[in-house]
Protein backbone atom coordinates (compact mmCIF):
# COMPACT_ATOMS: atom_id res chain seq x y z
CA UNK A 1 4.40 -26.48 -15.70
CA UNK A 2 1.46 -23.82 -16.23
CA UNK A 3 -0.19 -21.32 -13.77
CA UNK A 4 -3.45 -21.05 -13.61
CA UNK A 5 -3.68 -17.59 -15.44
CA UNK A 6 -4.98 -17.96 -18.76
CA UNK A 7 -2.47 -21.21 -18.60
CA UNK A 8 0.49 -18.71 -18.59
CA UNK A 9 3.97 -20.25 -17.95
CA UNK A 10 5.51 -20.12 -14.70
CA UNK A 11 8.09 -17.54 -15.40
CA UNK A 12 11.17 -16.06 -13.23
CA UNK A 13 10.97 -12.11 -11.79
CA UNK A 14 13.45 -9.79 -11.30
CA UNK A 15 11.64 -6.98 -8.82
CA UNK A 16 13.58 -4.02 -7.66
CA UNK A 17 12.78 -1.65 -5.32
CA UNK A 18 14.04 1.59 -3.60
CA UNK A 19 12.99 2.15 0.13
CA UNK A 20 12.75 6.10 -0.38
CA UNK A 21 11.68 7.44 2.97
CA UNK A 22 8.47 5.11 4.45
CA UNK A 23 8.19 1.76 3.89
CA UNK A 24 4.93 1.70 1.36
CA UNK A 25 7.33 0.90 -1.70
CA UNK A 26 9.14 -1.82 -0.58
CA UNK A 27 5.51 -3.07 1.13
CA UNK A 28 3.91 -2.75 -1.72
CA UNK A 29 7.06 -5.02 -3.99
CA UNK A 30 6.19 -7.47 -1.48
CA UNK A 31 2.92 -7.93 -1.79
CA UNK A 32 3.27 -8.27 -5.51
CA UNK A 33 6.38 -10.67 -5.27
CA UNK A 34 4.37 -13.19 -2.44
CA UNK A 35 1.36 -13.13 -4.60
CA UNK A 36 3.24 -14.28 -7.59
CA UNK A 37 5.32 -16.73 -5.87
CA UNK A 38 1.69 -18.15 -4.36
CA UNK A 39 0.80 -18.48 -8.09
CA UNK A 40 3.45 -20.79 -8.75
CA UNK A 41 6.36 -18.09 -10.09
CA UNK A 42 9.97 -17.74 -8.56
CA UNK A 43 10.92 -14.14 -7.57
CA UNK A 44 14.29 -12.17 -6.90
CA UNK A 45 13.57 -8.85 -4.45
CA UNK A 46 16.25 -6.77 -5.31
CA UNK A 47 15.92 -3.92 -2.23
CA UNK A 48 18.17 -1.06 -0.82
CA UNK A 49 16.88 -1.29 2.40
CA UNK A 50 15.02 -4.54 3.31
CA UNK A 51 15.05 -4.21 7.30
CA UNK A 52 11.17 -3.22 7.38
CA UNK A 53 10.57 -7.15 6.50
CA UNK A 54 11.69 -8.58 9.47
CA UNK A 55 8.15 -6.97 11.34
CA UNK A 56 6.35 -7.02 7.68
CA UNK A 57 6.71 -10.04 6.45
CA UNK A 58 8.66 -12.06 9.15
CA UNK A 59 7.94 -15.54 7.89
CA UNK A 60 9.25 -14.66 4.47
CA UNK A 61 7.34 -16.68 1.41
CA UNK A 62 8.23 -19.74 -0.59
CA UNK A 63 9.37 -18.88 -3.90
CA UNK A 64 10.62 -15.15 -2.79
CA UNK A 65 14.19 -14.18 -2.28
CA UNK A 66 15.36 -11.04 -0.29
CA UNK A 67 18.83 -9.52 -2.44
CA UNK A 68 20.51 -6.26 -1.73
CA UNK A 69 20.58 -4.02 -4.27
CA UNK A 70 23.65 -5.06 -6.49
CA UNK A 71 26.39 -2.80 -6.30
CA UNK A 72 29.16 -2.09 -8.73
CA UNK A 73 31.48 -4.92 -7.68
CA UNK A 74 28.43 -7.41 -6.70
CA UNK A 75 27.15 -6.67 -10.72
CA UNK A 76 30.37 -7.30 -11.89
CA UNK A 77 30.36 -10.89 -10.37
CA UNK A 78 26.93 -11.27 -11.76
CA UNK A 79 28.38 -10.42 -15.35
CA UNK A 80 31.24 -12.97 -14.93
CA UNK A 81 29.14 -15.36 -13.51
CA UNK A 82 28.09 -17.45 -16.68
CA UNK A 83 25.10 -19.52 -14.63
CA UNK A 84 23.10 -16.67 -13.36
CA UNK A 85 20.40 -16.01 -15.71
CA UNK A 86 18.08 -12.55 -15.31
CA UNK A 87 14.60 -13.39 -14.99
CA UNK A 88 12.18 -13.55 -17.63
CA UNK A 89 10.50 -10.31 -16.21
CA UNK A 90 12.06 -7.31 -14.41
CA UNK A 91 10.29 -5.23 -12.82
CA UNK A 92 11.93 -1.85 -12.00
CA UNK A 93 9.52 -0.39 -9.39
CA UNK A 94 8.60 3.08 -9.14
CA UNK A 95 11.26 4.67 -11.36
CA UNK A 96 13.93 3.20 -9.36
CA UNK A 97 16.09 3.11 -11.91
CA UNK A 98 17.96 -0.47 -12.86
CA UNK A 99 21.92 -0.38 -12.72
CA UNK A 100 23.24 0.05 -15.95
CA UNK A 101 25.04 -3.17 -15.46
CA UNK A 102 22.42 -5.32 -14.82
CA UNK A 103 20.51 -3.36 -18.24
CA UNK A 104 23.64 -4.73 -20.04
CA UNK A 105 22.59 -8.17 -18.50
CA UNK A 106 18.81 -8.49 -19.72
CA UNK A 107 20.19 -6.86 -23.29
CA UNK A 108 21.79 -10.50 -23.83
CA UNK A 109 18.34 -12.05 -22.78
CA UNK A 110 15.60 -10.01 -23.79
CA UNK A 111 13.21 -9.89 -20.69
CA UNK A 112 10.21 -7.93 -20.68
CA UNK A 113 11.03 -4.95 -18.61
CA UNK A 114 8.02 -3.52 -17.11
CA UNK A 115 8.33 0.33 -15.01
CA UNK A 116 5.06 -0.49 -12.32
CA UNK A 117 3.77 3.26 -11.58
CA UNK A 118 2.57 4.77 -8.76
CA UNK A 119 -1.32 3.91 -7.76
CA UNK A 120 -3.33 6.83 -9.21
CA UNK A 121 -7.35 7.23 -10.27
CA UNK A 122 -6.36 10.70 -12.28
CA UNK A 123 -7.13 10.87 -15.99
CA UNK A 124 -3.57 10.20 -17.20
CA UNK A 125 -3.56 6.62 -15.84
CA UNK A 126 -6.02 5.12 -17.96
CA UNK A 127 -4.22 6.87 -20.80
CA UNK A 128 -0.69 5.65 -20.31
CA UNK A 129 -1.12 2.08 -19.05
CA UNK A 130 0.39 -0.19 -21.29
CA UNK A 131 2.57 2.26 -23.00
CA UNK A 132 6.22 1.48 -24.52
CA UNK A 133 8.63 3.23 -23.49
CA UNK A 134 11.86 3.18 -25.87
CA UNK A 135 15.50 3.03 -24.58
CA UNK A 136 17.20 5.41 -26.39
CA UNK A 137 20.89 5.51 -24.05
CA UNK A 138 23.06 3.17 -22.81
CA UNK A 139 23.34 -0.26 -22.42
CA UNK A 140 19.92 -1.66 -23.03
CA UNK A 141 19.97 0.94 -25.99
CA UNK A 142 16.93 -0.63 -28.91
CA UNK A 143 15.06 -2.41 -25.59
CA UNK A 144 11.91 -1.45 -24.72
CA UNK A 145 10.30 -0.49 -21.51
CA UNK A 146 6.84 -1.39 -20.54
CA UNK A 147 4.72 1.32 -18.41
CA UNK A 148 2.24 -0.89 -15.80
CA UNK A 149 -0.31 1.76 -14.11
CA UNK A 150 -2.27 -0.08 -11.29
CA UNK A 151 -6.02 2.32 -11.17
CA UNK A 152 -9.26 1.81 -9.99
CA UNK A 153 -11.12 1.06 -13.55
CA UNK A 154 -10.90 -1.36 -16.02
CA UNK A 155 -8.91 0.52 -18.36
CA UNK A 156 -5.54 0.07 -15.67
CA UNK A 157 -3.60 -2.40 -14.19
CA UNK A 158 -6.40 -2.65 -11.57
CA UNK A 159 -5.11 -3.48 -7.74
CA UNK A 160 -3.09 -5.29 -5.72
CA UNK A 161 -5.76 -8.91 -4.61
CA UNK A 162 -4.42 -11.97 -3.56
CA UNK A 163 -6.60 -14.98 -4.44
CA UNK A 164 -7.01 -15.67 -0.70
CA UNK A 165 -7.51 -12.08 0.16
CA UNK A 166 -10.88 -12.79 2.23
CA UNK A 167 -9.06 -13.55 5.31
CA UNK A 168 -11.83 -14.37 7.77
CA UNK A 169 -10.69 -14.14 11.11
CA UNK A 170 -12.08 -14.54 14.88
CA UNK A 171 -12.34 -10.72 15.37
CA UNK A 172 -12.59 -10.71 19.07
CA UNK A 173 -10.15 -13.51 19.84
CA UNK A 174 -7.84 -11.39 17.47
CA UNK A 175 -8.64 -8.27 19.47
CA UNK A 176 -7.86 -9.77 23.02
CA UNK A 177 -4.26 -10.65 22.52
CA UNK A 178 -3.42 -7.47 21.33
CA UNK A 179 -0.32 -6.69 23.43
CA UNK A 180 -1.32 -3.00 24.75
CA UNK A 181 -1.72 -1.46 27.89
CA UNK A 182 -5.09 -1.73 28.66
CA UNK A 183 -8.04 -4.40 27.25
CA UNK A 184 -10.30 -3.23 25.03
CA UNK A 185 -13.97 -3.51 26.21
CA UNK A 186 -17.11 -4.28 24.61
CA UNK A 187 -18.44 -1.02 24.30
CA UNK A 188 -15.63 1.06 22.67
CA UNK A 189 -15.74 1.77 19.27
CA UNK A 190 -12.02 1.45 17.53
CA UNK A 191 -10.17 3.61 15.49
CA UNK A 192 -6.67 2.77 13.66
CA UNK A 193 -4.15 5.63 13.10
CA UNK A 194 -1.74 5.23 10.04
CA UNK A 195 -0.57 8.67 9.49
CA UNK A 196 2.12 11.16 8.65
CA UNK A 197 2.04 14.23 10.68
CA UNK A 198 -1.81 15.78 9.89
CA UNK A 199 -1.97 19.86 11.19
CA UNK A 200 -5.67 17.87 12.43
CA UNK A 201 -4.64 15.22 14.55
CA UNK A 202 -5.20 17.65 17.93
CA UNK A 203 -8.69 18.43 16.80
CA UNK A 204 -9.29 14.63 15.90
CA UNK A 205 -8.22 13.72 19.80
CA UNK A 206 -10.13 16.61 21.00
CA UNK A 207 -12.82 15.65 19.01
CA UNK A 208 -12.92 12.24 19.87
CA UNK A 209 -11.75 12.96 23.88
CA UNK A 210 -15.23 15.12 24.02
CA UNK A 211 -17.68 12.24 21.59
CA UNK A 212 -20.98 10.28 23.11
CA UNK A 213 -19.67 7.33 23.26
CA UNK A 214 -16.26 5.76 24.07
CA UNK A 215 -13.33 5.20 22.10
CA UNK A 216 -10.27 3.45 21.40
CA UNK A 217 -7.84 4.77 19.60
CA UNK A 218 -4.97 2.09 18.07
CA UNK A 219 -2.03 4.09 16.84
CA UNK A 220 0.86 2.47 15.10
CA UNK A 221 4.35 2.81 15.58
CA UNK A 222 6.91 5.17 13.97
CA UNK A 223 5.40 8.37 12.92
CA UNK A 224 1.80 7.65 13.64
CA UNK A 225 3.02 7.58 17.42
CA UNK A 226 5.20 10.05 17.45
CA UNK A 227 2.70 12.88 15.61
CA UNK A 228 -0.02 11.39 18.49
CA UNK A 229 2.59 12.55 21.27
CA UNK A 230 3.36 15.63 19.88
CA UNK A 231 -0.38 16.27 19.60
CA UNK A 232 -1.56 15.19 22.96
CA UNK A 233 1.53 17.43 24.42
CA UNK A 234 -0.12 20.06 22.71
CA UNK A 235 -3.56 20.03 24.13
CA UNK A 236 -1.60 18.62 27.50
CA UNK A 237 -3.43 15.43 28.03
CA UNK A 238 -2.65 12.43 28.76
CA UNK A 239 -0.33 10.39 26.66
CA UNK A 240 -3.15 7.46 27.04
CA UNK A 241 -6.12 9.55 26.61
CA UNK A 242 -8.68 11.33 28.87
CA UNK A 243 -12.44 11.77 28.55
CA UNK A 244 -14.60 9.14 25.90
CA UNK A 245 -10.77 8.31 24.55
CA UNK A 246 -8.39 6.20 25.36
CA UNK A 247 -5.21 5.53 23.26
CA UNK A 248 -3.26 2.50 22.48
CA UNK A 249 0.20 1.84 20.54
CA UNK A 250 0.17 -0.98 18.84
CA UNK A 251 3.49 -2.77 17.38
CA UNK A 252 4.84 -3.28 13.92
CA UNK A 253 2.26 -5.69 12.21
CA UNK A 254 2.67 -7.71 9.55
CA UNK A 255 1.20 -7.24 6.17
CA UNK A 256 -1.35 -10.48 6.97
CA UNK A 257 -2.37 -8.58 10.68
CA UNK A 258 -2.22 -5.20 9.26
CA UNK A 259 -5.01 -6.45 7.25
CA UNK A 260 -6.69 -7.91 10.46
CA UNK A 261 -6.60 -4.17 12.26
CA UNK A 262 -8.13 -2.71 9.39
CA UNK A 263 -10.94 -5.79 9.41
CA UNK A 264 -11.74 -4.67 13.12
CA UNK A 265 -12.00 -1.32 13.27
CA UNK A 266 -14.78 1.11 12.94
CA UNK A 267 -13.02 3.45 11.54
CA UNK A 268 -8.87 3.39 9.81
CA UNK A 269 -7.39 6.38 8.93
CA UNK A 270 -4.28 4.61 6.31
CA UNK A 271 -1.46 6.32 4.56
CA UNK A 272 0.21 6.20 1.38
CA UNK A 273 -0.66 3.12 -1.61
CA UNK A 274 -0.33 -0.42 0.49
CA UNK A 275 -2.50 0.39 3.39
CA UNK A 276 -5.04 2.44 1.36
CA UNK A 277 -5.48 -0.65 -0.97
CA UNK A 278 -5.96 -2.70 2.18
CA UNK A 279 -8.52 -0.56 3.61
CA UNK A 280 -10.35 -0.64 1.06
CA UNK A 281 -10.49 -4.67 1.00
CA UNK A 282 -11.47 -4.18 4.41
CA UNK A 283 -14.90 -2.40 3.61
CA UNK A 284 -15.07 -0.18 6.68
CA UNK A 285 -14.93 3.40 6.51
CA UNK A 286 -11.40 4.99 6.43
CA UNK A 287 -9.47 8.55 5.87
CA UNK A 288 -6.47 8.04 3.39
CA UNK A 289 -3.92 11.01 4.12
CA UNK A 290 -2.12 11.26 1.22
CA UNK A 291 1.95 11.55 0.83
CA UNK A 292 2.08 15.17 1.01
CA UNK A 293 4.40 16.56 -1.71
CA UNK A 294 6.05 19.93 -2.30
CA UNK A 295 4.54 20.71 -5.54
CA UNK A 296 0.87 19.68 -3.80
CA UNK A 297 0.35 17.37 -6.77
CA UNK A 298 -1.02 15.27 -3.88
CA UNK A 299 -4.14 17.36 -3.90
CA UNK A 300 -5.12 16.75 -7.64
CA UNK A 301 -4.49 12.78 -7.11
CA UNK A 302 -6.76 13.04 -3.71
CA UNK A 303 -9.67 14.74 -5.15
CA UNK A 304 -9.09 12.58 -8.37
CA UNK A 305 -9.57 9.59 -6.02
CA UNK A 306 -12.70 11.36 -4.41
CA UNK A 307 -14.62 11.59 -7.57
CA UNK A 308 -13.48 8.08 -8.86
CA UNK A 309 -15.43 6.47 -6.21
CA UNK A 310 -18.14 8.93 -5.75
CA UNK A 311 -16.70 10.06 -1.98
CA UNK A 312 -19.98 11.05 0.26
CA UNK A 313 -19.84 15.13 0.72
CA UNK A 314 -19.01 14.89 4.57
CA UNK A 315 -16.46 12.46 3.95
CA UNK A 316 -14.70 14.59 1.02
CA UNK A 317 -14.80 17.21 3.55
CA UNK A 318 -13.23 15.31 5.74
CA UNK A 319 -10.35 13.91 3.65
CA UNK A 320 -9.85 18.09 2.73
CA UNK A 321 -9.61 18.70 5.90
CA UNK A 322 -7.23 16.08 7.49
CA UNK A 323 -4.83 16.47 4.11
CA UNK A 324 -5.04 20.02 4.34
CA UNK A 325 -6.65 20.87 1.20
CA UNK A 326 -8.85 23.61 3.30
CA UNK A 327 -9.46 24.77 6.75
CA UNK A 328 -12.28 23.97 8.87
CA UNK A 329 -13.43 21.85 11.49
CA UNK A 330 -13.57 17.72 10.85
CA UNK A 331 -16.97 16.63 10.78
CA UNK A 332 -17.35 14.41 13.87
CA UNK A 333 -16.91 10.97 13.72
CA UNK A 334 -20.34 10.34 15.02
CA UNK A 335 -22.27 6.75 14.95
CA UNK A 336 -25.08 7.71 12.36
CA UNK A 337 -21.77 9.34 9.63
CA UNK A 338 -19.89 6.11 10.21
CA UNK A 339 -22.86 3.77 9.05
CA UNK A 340 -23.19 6.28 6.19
CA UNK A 341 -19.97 5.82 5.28
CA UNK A 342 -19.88 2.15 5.97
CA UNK A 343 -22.27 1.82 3.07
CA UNK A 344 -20.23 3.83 0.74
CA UNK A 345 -16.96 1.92 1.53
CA UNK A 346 -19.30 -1.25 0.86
CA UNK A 347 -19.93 -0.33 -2.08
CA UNK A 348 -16.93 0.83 -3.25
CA UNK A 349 -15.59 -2.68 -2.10
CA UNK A 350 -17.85 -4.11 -4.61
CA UNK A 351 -17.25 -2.23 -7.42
CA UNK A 352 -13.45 -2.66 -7.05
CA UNK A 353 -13.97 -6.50 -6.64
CA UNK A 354 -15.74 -6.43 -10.28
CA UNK A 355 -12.02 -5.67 -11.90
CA UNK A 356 -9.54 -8.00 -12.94
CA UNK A 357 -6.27 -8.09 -9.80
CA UNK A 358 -3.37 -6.16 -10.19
CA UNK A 359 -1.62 -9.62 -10.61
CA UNK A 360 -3.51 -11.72 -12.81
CA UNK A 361 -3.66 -8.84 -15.53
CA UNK A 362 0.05 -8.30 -15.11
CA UNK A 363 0.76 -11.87 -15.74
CA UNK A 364 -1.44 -11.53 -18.66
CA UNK A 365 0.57 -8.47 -19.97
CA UNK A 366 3.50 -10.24 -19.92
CA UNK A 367 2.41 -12.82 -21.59
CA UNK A 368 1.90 -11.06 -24.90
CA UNK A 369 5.01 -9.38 -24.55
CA UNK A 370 6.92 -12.25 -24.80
């Protein structure tokens, strides 16, 4: 039987995944194991920590199974089992670094073993997609390892797009059964929250409290809601708001309504790889903060990503601002900057949707490694 990739076979994956602190890895191995199951290919999730599916992906997929990640003794039944067969591909995710055992295991079978990166748009992407990697050590010593970068140009491994990935959707049906504490109305303008903990957030709620018109703020659980209470206790308002803003917790989504939040709103602030992908399938303006790291490498791959996709000047400033690259005031979220920057993210949109999916090109790629 034959996908319909470039008439690639249908071909058995081996994904693993770490679940390091947030949930954008495993989200993210997900995405990428559904969409090749939808293409016709079979799919082990090998996961440390796969409770984050129940809300994320709660009707599961055809084609994928869910496995812990093997430990010692569960390897060793796998190497006495003589009918389980490692997949044709293995994917280990993110430098999560395969048990030796199960290395030994794809030695005797010679799968392509492909390391999928990190989503970057800095300089060193384009430069070291497609690169082998040689094991030198241990059991899979004389395989080789296959470096996948996704990027935002044609030179990468391009981004995560299922074919069906234009989800149209009744948009205020969709809004109306949204189980929080107070219906939205006609006139509010809406605003997701994704976030970590941004020093900005009181400003934004300020900010937003204090704005023309009215809005609704939709903030999602976990962090998001927690940083949101810490803020408003701050500036000692209201949990739900006071002034032009009123805010809303929303509940775990899954990927598929995650996607329809981001479709709705006027503005998404998103976090981390997944939901930044997402948003900008979506086409409406957004703020990505960035996973903040200790070196502040996260401020070279931000601005990287800023002049990748030509970023307007207010909206650079405001990404600076909310990742705390500088200090300053956010510029305000005002009707006349968010149709600005609904045409950028437009176009943007576009552009991306000119390059080959993260999918189809890694189905390619395997194909002439094999």
């Amino acid at each position: 039987m034959k996908s319909d990739t470039h008439s690639s076979p249908l071909l058995r994956w081996d994904i693993f995944c770490r679940v390091i602190d947030n949930h954008g890895d495993l989200g993210v191995c997900w995405r990428l194991s559904a969409d090749l199951a939808q293409r016709g290919h079979t799919v082990r999730l090998w996961v440390d920590d796969s409770s984050a599916l129940a809300w994320m992906a709660p009707k599961g997929c055809t084609g994928v199974t869910v496995h812990a990640w093997p430990i010692a003794r569960a390897l060793q039944d796998l190497v006495l089992d003589t009918t389980f067969q490692v997949g044709d591909v293995v994917i280990e995710a993110f430098g999560c670094k395969l048990p030796e055992a199960f290395q030994a295991l794809m030695a005797r079978t010679k799968s392509v073993w492909i390391n999928l990166e990190y989503l970057s748009a800095e300089a060193y992407v384009a430069r070291s997609h497609g690169l082998a990697s040689p094991v030198m050590s241990g059991p899979a010593k004389g395989e080789t390892k296959w470096f996948f970068f996704p990027g935002f140009t044609p030179d990468t491994g391009g981004l995560l797009r299922e074919p069906d990935w234009l989800d149209k959707f009744d948009r205020t049906a969709w809004l109306s059964s949204l189980p929080i504490n107070k219906p939205i109305t006609h006139n509010e303008r809406l605003i997701s929250l994704f976030c970590y903990e941004p020093a900005a957030l009181p400003e934004l709620l300020k900010q937003l409290s204090q704005a023309d018109e009215p809005t609704r703020l939709l903030v999602a659980q976990g962090r998001p809601s927690a940083a949101v209470e810490s803020a408003t206790q701050a500036l000692q308002m209201p949990s739900c708001g006071e002034g032009q803003l009123h805010i809303s917790t929303i509940p775990y989504f899954s990927q598929t309504e995650f996607g329809h939040l981001l479709w709705a709103c006027d503005f998404n602030f998103v976090r981390g790889e997944d939901s930044l992908v997402r948003a900008l399938w979506a086409g409406q303006p957004f703020a990505w903060h960035i996973y903040p790291q200790e070196d502040l490498a996260h401020h070279n791959k931000l601005q990287a990503f800023q002049a990748m996709l030509d970023m307007p000047t207010d909206l650079k400033q405001f990404h600076s601002v909310w990742n705390d690259l500088e200090t300053g005031p956010l510029p305000a979220l005002s009707r006349a900057r968010l149709e600005r920057w609904r045409d950028w993210s437009s176009q943007a949109q576009q552009r991306l949707l000119a390059q080959t999916d993260l999918t189809t090109q890694l189905i390619r790629f395997v194909a002439q490694k094999r």
